[in-house]
C-alpha atoms as a PDB file:
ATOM      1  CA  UNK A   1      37.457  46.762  19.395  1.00  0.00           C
ATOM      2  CA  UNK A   2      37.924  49.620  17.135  1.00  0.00           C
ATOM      3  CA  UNK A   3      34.279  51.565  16.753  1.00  0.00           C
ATOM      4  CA  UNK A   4      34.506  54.066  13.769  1.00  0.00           C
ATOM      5  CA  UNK A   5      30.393  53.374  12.056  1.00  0.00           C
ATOM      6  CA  UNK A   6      26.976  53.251  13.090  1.00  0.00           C
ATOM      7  CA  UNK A   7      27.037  49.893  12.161  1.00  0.00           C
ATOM      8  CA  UNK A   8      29.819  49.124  14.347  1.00  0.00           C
ATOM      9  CA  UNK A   9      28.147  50.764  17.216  1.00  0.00           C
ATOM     10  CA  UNK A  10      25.169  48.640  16.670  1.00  0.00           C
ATOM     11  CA  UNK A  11      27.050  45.071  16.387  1.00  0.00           C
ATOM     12  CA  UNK A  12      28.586  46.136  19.579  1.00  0.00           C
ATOM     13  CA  UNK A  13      28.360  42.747  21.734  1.00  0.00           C
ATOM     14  CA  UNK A  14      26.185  40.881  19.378  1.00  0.00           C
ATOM     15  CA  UNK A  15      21.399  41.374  20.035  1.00  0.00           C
ATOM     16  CA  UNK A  16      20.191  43.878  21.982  1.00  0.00           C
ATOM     17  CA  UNK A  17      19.381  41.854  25.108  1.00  0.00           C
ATOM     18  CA  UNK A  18      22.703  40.307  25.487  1.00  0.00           C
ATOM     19  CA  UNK A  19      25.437  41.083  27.888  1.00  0.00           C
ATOM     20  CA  UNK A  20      28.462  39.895  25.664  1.00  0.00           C
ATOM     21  CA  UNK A  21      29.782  43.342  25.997  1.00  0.00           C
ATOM     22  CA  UNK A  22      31.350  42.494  29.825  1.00  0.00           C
ATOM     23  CA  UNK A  23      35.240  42.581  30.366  1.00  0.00           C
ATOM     24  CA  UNK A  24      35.663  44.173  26.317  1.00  0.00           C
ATOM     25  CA  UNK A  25      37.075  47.182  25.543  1.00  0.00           C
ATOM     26  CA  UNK A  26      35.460  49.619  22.702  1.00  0.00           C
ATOM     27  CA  UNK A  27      37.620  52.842  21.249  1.00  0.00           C
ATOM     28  CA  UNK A  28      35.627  55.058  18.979  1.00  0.00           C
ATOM     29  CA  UNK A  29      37.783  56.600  16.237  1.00  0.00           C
ATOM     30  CA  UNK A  30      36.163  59.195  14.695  1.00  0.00           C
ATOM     31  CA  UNK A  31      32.872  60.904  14.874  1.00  0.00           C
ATOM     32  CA  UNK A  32      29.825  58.948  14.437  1.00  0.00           C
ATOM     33  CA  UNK A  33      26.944  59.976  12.757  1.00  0.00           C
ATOM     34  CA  UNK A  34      23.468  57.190  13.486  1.00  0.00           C
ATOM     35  CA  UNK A  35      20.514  57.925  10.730  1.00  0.00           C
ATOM     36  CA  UNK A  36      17.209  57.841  11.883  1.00  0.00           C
ATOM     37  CA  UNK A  37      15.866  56.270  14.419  1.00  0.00           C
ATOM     38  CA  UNK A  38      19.019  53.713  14.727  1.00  0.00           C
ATOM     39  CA  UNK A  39      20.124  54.133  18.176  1.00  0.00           C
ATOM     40  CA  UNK A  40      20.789  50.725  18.960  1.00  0.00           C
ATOM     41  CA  UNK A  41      19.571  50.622  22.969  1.00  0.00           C
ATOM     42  CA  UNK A  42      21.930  48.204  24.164  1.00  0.00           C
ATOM     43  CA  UNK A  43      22.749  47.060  27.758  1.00  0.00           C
ATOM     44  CA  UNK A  44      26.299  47.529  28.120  1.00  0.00           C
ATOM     45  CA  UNK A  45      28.871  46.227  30.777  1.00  0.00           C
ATOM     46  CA  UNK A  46      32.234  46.515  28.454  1.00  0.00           C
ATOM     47  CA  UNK A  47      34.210  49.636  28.559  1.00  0.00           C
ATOM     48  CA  UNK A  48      33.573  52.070  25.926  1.00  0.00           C
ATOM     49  CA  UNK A  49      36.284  55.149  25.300  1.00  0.00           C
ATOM     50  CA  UNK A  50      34.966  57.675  22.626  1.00  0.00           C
ATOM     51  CA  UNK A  51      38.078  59.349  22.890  1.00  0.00           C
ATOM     52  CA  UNK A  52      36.363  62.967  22.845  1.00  0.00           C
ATOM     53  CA  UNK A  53      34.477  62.049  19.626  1.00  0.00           C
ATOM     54  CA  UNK A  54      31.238  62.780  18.797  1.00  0.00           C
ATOM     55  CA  UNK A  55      27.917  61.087  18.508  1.00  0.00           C
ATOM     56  CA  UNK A  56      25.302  62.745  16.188  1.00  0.00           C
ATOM     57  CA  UNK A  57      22.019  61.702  14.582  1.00  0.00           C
ATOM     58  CA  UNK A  58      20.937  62.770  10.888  1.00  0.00           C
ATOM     59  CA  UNK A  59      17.524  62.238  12.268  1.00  0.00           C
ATOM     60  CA  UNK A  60      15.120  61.665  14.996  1.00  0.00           C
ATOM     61  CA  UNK A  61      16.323  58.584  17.666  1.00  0.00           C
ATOM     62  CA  UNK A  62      12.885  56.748  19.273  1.00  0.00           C
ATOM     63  CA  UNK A  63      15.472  55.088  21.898  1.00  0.00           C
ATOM     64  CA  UNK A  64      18.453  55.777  23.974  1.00  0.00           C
ATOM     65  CA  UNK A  65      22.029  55.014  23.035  1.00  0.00           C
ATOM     66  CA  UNK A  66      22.293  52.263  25.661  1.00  0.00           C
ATOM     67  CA  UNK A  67      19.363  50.805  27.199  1.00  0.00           C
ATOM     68  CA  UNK A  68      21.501  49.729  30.725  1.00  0.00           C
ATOM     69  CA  UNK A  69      25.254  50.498  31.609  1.00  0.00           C
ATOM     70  CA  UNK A  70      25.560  47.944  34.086  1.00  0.00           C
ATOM     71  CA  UNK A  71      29.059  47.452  35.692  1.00  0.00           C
ATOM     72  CA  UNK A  72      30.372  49.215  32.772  1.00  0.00           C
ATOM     73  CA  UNK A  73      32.305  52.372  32.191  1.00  0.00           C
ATOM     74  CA  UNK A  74      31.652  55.133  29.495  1.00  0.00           C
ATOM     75  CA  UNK A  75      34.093  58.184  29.279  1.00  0.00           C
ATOM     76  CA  UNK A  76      35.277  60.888  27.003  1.00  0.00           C
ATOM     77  CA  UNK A  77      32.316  61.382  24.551  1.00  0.00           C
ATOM     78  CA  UNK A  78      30.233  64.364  23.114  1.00  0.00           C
ATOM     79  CA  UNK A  79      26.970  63.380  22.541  1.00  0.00           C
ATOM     80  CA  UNK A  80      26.251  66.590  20.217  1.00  0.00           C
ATOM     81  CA  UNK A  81      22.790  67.250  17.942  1.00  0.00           C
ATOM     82  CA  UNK A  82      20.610  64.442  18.628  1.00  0.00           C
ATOM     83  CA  UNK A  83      16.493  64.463  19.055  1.00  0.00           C
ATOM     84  CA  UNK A  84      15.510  60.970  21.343  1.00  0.00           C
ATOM     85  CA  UNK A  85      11.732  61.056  21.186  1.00  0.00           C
ATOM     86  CA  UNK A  86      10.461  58.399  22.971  1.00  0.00           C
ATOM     87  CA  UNK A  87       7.166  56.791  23.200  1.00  0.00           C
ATOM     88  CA  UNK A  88       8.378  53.858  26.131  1.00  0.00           C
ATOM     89  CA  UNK A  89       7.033  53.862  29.619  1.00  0.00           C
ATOM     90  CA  UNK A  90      10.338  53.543  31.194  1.00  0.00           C
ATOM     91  CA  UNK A  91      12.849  56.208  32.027  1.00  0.00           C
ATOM     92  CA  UNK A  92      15.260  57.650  29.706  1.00  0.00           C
ATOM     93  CA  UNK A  93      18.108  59.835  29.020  1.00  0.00           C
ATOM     94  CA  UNK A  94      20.368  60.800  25.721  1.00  0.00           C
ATOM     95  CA  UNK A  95      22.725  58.251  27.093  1.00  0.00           C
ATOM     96  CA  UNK A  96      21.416  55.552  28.758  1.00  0.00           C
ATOM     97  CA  UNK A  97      17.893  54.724  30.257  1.00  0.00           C
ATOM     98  CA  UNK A  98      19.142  53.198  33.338  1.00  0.00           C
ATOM     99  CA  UNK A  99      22.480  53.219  35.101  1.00  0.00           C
ATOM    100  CA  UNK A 100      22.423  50.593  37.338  1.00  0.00           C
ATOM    101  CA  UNK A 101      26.663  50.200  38.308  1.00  0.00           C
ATOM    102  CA  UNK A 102      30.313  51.395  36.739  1.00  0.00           C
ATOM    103  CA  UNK A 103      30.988  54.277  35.625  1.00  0.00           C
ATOM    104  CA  UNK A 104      29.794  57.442  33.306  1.00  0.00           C
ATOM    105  CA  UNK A 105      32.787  60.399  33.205  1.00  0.00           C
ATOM    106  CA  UNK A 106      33.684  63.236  30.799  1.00  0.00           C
ATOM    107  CA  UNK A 107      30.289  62.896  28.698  1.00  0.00           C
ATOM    108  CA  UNK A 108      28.946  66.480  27.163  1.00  0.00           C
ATOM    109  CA  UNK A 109      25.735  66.309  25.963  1.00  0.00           C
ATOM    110  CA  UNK A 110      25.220  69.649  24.088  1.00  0.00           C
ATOM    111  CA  UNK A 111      22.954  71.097  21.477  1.00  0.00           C
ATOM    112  CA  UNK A 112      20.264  67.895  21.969  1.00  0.00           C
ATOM    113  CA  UNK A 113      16.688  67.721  23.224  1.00  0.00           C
ATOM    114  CA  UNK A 114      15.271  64.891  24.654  1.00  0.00           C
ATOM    115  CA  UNK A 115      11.812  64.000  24.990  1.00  0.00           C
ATOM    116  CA  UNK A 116       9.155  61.597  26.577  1.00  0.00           C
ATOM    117  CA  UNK A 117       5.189  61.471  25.821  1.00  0.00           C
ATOM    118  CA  UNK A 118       4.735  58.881  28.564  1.00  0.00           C
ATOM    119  CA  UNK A 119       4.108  60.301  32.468  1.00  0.00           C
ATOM    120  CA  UNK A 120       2.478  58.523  35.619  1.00  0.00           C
ATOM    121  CA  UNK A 121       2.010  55.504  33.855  1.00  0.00           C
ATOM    122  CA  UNK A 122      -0.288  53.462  36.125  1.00  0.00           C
ATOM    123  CA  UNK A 123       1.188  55.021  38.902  1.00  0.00           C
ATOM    124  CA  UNK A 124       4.625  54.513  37.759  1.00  0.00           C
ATOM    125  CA  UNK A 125       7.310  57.148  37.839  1.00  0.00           C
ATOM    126  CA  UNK A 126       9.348  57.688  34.605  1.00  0.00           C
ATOM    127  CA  UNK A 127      11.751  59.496  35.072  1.00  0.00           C
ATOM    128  CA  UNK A 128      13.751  61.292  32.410  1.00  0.00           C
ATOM    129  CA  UNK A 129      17.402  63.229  32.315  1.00  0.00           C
ATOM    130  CA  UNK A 130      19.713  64.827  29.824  1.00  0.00           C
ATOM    131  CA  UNK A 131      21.968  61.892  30.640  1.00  0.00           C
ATOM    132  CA  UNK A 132      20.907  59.288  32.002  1.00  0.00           C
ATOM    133  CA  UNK A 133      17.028  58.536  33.207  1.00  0.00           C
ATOM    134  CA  UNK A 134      17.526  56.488  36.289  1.00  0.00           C
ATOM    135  CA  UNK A 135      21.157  55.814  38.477  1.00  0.00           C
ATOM    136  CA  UNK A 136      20.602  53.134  40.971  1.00  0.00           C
ATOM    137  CA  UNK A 137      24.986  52.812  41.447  1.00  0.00           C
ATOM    138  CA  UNK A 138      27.822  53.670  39.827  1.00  0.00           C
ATOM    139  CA  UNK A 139      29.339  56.810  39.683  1.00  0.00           C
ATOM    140  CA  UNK A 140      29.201  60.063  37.447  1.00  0.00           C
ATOM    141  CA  UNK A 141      31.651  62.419  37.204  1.00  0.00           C
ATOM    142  CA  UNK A 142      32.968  65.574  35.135  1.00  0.00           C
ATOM    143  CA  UNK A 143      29.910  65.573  32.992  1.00  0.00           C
ATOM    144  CA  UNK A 144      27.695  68.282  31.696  1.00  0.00           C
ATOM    145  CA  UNK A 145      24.996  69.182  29.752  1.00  0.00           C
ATOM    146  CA  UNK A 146      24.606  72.355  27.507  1.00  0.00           C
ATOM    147  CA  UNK A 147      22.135  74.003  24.858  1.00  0.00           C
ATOM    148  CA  UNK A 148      20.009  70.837  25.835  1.00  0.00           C
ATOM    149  CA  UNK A 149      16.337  70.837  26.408  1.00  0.00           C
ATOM    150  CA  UNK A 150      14.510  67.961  28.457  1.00  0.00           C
ATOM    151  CA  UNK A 151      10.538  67.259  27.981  1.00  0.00           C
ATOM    152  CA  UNK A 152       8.661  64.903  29.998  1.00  0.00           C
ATOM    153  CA  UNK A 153       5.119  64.281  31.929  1.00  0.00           C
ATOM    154  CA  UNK A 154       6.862  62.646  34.845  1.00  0.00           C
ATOM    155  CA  UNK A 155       9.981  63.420  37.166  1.00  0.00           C
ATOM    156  CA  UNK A 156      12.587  65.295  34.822  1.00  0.00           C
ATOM    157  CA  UNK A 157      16.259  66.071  36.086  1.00  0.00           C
ATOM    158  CA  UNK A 158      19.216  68.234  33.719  1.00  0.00           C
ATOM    159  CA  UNK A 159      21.717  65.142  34.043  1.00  0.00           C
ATOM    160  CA  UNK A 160      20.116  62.408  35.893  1.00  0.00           C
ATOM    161  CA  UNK A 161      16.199  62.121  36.148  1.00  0.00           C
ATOM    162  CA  UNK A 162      15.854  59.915  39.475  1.00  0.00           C
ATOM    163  CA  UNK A 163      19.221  58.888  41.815  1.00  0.00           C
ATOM    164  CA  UNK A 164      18.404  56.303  43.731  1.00  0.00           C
ATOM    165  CA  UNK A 165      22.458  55.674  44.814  1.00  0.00           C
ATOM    166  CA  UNK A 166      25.466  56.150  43.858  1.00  0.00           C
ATOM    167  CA  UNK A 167      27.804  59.336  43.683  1.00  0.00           C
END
């Protein structure tokens, strides 16, 4: 599937909850610009190829791109001038909140800031990242983070707030 809107992004794999994205294949062709607050917080399993193009926001985002990457593989993308400002009491990242399997490579994340107004919640950790919030699997790899800043109450990491596995 050929990704080239917001709106695209958004009707990737059909509601929010579902995980119709498995065994598809997304290619982003050109940069993508989401308005406020329309970051669509998907879980994702598919793979998604954004080619070295970039993902901005015209305004604030209150959620992550993806919600989950589970078993899923996202590569080549600049994630590039986008404010996440979440008010959740789960983890969170600029890409994904969790990262529970797959694979994440060649992501920049530059010129962004990320925030979180949640901390211990009930004794809960919530951990936050410039990438991705919590990895339980999968791995990362050539990915960085620049010009970024990253602003939470709870455990706070540049890339990945909490590993729990994976390389």
């Amino acid at each position: 599937y050929l990704i080239a809107t917001a709106e695209q992004f958004n009707k990737m794999g059909g509601e929010q909850y579902s995980n119709t994205t498995q065994g598809k294949y997304y290619k982003q062709t050109t940069d993508i610009e989401f308005p406020n607050n329309t970051f669509p917080a998907k879980s994702f399993a598919g793979t998604y190829d954004g080619q070295g193009f970039l993902i901005t926001s015209s305004g604030n985002q209150n959620k992550t791109l993806f919600n989950e990457i589970s078993g899923g593989e996202v590569k080549n993308l600049v994630i590039d001038g986008v404010t996440v400002s979440e008010d959740y009491p789960t983890s969170g990242g600029l890409l994904c909140r969790k990262f529970s399997s797959g694979r994440i490579e060649n992501i920049i994340v530059t010129n962004c800031n990320y925030s979180t107004n949640i901390g211990y919640n009930w004794g809960n950790k919530v951990p936050s990242g410039g990438l991705i919030g919590i990895m339980g699997n999968g791995t990362v790899s050539n990915c960085c983070i620049k010009g970024t800043t990253i602003t939470s109450r709870s455990i706070t990491g540049g890339l990945i707030g909490e590993m729990t596995g994976g390389t």
